[in-house]
Protein backbone atom coordinates (compact mmCIF):
# COMPACT_ATOMS: atom_id res chain seq x y z
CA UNK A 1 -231.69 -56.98 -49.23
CA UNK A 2 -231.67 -56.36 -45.76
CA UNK A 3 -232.18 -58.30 -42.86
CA UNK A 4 -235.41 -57.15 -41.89
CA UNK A 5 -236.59 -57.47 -45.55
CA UNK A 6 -234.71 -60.89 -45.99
CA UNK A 7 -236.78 -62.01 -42.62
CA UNK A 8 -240.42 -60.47 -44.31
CA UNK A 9 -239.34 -62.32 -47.09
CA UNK A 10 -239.11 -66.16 -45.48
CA UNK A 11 -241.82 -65.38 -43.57
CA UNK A 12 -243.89 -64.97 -46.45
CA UNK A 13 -242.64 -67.89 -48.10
CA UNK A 14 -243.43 -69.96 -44.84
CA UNK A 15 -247.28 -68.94 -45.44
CA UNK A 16 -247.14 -69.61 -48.94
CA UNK A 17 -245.89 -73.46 -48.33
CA UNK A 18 -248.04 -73.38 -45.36
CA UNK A 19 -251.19 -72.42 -47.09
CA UNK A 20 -250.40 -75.02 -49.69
CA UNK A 21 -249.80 -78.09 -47.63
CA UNK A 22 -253.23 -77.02 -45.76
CA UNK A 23 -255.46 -77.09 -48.63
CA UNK A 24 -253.54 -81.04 -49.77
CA UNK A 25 -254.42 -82.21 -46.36
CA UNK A 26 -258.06 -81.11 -46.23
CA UNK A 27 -258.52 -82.15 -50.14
CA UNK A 28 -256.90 -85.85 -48.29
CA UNK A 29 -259.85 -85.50 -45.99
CA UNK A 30 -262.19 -85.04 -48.27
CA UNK A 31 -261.49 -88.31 -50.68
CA UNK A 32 -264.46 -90.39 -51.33
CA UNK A 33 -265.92 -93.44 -53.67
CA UNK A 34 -265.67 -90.67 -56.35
CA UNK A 35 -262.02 -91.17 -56.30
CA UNK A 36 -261.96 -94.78 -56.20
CA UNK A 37 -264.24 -94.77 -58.74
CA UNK A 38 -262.14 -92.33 -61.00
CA UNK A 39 -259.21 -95.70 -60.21
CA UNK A 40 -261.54 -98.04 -61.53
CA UNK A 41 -262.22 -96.33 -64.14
CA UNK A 42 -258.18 -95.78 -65.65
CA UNK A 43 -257.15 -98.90 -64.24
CA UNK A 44 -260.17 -100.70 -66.89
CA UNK A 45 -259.74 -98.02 -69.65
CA UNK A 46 -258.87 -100.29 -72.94
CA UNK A 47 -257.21 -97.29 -74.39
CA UNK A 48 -255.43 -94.38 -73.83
CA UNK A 49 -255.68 -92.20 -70.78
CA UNK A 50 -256.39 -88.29 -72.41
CA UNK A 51 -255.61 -85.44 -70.44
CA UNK A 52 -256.89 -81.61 -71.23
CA UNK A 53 -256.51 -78.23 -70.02
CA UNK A 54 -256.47 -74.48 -70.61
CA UNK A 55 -253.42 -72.53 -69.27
CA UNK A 56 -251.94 -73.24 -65.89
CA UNK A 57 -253.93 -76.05 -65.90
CA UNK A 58 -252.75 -77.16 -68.91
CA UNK A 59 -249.34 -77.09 -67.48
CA UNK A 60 -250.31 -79.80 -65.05
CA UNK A 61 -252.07 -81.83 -67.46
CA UNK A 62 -248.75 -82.48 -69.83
CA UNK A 63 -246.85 -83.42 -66.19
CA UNK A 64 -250.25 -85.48 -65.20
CA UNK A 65 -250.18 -87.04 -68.94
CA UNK A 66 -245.79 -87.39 -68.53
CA UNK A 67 -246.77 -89.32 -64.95
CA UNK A 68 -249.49 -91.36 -66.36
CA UNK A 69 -247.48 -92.63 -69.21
CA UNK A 70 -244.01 -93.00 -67.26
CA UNK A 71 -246.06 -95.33 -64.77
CA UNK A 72 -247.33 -98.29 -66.88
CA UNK A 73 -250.76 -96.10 -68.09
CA UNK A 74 -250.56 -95.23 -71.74
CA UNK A 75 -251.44 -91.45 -71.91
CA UNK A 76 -250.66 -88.23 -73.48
CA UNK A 77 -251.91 -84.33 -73.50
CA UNK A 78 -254.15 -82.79 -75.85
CA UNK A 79 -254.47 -78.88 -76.15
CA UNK A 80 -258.22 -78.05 -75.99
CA UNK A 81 -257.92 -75.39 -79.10
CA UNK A 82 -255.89 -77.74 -80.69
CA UNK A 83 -258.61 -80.36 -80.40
CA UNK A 84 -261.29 -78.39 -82.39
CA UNK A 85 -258.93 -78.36 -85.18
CA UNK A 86 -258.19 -82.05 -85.89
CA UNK A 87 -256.96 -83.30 -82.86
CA UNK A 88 -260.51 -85.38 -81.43
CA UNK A 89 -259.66 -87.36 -84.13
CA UNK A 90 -257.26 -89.04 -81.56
CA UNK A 91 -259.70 -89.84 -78.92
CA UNK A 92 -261.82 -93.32 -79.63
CA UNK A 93 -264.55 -94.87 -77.36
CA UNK A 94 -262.53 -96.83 -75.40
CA UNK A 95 -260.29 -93.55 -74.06
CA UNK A 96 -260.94 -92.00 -70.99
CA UNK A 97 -260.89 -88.28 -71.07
CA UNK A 98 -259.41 -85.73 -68.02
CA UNK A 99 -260.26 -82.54 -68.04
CA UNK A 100 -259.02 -80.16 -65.46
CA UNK A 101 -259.79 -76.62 -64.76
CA UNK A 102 -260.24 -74.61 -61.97
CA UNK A 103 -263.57 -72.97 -62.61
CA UNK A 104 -265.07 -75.62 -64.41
CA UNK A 105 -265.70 -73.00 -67.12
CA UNK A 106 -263.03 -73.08 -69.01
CA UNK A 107 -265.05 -72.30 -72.77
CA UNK A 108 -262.26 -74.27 -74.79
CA UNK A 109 -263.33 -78.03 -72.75
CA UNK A 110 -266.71 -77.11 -72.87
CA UNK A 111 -266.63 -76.81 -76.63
CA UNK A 112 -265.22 -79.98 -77.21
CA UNK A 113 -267.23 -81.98 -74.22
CA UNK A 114 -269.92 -82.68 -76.61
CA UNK A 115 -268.37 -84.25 -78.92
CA UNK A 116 -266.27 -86.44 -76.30
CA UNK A 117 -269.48 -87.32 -74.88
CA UNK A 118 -270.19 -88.21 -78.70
CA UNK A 119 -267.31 -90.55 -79.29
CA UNK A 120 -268.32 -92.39 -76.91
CA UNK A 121 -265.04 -91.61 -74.24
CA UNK A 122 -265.32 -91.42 -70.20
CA UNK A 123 -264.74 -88.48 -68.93
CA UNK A 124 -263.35 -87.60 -65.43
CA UNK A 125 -262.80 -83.99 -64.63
CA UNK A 126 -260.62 -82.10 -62.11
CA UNK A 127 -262.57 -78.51 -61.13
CA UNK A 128 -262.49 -76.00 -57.74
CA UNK A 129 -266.17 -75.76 -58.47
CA UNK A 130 -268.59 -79.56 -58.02
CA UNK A 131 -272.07 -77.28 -59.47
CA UNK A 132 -269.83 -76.21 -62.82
CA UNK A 133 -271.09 -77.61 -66.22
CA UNK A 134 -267.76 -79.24 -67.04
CA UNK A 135 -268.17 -81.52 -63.48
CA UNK A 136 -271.66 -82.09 -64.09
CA UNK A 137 -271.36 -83.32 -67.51
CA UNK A 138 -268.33 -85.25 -66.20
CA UNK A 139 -268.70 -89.46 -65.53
CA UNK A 140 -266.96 -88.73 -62.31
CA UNK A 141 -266.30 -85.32 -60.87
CA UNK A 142 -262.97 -85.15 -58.49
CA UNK A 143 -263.14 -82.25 -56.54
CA UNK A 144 -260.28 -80.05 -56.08
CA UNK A 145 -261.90 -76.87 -54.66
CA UNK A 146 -259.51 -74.64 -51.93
CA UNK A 147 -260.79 -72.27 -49.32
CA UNK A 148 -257.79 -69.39 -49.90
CA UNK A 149 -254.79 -69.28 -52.68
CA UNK A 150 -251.45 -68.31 -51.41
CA UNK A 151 -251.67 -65.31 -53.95
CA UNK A 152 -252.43 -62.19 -51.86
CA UNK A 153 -254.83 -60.96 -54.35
CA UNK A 154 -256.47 -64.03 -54.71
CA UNK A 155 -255.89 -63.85 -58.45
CA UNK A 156 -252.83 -66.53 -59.61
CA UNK A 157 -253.60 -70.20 -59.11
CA UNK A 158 -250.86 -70.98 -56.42
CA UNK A 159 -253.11 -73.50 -53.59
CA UNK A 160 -255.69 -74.55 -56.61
CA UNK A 161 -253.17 -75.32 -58.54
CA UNK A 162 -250.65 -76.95 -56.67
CA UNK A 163 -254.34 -79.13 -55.17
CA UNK A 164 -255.15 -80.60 -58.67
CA UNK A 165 -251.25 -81.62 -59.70
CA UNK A 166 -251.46 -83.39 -55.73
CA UNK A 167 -254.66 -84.98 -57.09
CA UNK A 168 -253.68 -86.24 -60.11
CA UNK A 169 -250.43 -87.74 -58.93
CA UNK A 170 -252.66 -89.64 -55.89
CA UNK A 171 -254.78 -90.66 -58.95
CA UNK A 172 -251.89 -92.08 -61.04
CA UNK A 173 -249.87 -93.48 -57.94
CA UNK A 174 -253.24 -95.47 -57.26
CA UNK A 175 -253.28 -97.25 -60.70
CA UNK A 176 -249.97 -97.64 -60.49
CA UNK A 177 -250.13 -99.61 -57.08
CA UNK A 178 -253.65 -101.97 -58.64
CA UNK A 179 -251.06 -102.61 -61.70
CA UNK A 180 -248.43 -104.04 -59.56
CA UNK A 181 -246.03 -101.69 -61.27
CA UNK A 182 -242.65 -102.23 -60.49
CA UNK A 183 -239.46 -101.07 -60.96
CA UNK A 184 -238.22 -102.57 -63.67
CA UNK A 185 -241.50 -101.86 -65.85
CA UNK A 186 -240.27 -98.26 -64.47
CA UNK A 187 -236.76 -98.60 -66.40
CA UNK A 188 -238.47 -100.31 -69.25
CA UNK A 189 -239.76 -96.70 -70.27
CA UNK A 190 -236.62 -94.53 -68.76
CA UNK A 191 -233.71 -96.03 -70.69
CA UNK A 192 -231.81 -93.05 -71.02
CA UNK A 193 -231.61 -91.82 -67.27
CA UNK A 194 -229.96 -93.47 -64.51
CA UNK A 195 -232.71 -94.08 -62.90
CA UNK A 196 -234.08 -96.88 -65.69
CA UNK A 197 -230.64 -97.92 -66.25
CA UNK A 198 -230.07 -98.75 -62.63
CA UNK A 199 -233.16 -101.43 -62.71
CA UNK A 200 -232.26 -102.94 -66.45
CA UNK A 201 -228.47 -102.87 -66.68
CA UNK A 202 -226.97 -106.18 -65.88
CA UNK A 203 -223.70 -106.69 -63.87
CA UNK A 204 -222.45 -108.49 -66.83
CA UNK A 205 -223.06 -104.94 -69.34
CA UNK A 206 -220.25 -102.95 -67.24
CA UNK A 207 -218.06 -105.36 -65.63
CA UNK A 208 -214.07 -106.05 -66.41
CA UNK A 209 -213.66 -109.31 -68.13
CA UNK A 210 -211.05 -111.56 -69.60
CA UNK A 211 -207.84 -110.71 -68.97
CA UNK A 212 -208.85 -107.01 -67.42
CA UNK A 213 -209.90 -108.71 -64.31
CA UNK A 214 -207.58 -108.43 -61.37
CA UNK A 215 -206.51 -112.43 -60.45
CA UNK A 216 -204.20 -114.21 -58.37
CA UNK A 217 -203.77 -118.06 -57.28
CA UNK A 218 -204.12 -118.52 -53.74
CA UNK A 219 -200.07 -120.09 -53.81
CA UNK A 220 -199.21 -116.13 -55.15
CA UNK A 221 -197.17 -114.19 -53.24
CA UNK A 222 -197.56 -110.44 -51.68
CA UNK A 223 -195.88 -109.42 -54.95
CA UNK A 224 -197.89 -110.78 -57.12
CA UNK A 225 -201.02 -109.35 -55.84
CA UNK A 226 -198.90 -106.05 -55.61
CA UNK A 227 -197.74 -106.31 -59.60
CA UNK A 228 -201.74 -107.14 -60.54
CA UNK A 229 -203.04 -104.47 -58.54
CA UNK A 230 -200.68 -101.89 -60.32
CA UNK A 231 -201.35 -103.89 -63.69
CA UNK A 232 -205.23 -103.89 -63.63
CA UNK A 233 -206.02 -100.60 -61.89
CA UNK A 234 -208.99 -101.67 -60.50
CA UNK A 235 -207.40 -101.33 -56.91
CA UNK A 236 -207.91 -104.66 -55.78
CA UNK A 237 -207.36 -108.24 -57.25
CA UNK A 238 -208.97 -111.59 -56.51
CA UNK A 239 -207.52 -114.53 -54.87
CA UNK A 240 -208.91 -117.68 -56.29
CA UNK A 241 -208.49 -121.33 -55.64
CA UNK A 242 -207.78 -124.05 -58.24
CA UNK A 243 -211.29 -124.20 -59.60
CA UNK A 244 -211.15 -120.20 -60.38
CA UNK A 245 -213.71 -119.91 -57.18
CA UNK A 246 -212.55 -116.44 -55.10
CA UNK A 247 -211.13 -117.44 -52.06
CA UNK A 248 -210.08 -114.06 -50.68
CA UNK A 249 -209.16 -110.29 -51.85
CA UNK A 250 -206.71 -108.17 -51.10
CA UNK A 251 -206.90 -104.72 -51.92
CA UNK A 252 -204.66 -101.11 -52.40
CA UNK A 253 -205.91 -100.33 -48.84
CA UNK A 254 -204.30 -103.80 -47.58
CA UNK A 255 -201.24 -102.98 -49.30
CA UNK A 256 -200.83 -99.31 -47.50
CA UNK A 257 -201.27 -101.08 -43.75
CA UNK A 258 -198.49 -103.75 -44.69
CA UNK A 259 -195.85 -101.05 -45.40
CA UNK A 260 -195.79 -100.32 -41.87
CA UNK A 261 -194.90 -103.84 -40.94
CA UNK A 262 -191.01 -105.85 -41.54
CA UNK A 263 -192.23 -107.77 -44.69
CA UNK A 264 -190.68 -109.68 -47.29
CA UNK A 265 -192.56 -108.68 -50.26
CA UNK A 266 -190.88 -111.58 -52.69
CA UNK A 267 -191.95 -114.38 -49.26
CA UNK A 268 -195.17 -113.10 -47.88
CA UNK A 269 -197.80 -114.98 -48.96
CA UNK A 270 -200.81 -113.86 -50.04
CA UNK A 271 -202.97 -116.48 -48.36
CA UNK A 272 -202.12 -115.24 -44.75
CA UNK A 273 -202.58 -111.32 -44.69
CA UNK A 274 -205.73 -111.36 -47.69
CA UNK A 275 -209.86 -110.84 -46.88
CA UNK A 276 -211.19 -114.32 -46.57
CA UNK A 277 -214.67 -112.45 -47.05
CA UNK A 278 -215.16 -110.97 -50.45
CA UNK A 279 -217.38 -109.80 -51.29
CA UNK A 280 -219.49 -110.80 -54.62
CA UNK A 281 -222.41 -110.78 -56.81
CA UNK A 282 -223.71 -112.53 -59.22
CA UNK A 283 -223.18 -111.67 -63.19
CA UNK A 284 -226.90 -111.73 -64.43
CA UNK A 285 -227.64 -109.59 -61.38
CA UNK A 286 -229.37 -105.92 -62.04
CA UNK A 287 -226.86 -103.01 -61.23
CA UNK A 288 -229.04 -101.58 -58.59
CA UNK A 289 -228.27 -105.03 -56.84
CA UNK A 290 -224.83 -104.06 -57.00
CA UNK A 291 -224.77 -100.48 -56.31
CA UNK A 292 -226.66 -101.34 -53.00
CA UNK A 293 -223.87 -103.61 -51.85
CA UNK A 294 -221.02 -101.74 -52.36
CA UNK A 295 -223.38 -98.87 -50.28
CA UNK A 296 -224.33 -101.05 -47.47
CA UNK A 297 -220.75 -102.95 -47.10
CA UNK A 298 -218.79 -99.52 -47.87
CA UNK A 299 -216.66 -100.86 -50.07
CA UNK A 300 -215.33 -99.34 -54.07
CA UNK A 301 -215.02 -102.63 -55.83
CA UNK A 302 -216.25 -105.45 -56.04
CA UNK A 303 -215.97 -109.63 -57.61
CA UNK A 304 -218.12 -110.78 -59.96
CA UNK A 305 -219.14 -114.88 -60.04
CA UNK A 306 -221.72 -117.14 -62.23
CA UNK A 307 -224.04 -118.91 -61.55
CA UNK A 308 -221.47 -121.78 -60.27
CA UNK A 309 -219.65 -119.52 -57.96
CA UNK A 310 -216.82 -118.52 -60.63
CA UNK A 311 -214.87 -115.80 -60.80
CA UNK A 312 -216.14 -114.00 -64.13
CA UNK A 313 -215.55 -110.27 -63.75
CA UNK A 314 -215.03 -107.12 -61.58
CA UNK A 315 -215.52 -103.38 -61.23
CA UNK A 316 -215.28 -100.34 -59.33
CA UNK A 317 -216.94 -97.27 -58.87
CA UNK A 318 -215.62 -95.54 -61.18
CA UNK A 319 -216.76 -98.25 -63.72
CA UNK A 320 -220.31 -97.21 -62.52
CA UNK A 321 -219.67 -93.66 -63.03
CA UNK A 322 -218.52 -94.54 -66.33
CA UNK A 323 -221.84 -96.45 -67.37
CA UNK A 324 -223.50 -93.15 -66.03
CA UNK A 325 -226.13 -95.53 -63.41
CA UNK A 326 -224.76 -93.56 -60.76
């Protein structure tokens, strides 16, 4: 490619995004009580949210569905053709049904509006065009019209598109926000990424305990800590006072500035040269707590305590790593 062509090229792209993030912020303009409404509506629904589409649109009705679900609103896709063959048999009164398509046209969601309308269901729908059949047969008709695509033919969905996947996120981010979601709700439904383990995984599921946790007396010598630091391999070890309550740390990073000074190893103790300030958290703490910590303090490892101020546990990064929340 050459440079002229390369330049052509990221020019074009430039319009494309440009185009796109024009038509989101005059669809923002445009919001009304029709969009509240459409809230109202999902946040009340008593059963399942059902989302519908032909094609492209289709495509953004599984991710709308995938969103809805993921953020505390039960909901899942149904393929239009699909639905004349079996799959209304799903839907129930209490659903509320959205369809989205571009035209408003689209001859498979017309087919089955009828019988929607039927069961009894809501229906909100998602068009380009407010004077279509499928938004005037709608409940509640959201708008999602564009003056231009990005496509220089005018033919591919590109700025329609890309305007009814930014509406139905606003729409689901909405409910989410009147249901108090939070984070941990979140997790509750993610429990195989690192992003739900991170809110439900307790300091207590990945620590070291027992005898893998790194632990000296506060009468120990430099040695000492040097002998548990190798032992444990956690790079640090605890200092703790008579009622096992961490008094200091001292870790592999201590140990490398003290070779530069005239020590006695087997006399130095531990007390004098250790960090009076450890750091530590709390066992029945979520991981994210800890993660955040170690982030804001800069630091690898880190003390574990109960409830009473105890020394229970430890763990570095590379314990984290390990429990795949980071």
């Amino acid at each position: 490619m050459t440079k002229t062509s390369s330049k052509n090229t990221l020019e074009r792209a430039r319009q494309v995004l440009e185009i796109e993030a024009q038509e989101i912020s005059s669809l923002a303009n445009r919001l009304d009580d029709h969009f509240v409404n459409a809230v109202e509506l999902i946040l009340h629904c008593d059963g399942r949210v059902v989302v519908s589409g032909m094609g492209k649109s289709g495509h953004i009705g599984r991710k709308l569905a995938s969103t809805f679900a993921s953020t505390g609103t039960p909901s899942f896709f149904m393929h239009p053709a699909e639905a004349s063959h079996g799959d209304l048999g799903m839907i129930t009164s209490n659903d509320v049904v959205i369809f989205l398509s571009n035209s408003g046209k689209s001859d498979e969601l017309l087919s089955i509006l009828p019988v929607i309308k039927r069961i009894g269901a809501k229906i909100i729908s998602i068009t380009g065009n407010s004077n279509s059949e499928l938004a005037k047969e709608s409940e509640i008709h959201l708008s999602a019209q564009v003056s231009q695509e990005a496509c220089p033919l005018g033919l591919s969905p590109t700025a329609s598109s890309t305007a009814s996947l930014a509406l139905g996120d606003a729409l689901a981010i909405c409910v989410l926000d009147q249901r108090a979601f939070t984070a941990e709700d979140f997790a509750r439904s993610h429990p195989g990424g690192s992003l739900g383990k991170k809110q439900v995984v307790r300091v207590r599921d990945i620590m070291r305990k027992a005898d893998q946790v790194p632990s000296i007396h506060d009468q120990a010598l430099l040695s000492d800590a040097v002998l548990e630091i190798s032992l444990k391999g956690l790079g640090f070890t605890a200092i703790v006072d008579k009622n096992s309550k961490p008094i200091g740390i001292f870790t592999d990073g201590d140990l490398r500035r003290q070779l530069s000074k005239k020590i006695d190893y087997e006399k130095q103790s531990i007390k004098e040269i250790m960090n009076k300030n450890p750091k530590t958290i709390f066992d029945d703490q979520i991981i994210i707590d800890a993660i955040n910590l170690m982030e804001s303090n800069k630091i690898n490892g880190i003390l574990v305590v109960d409830r009473e101020s105890k020394l229970v546990g430890a763990f570095n990064m590379h314990d984290l790593f390990k429990a795949k929340v980071i």
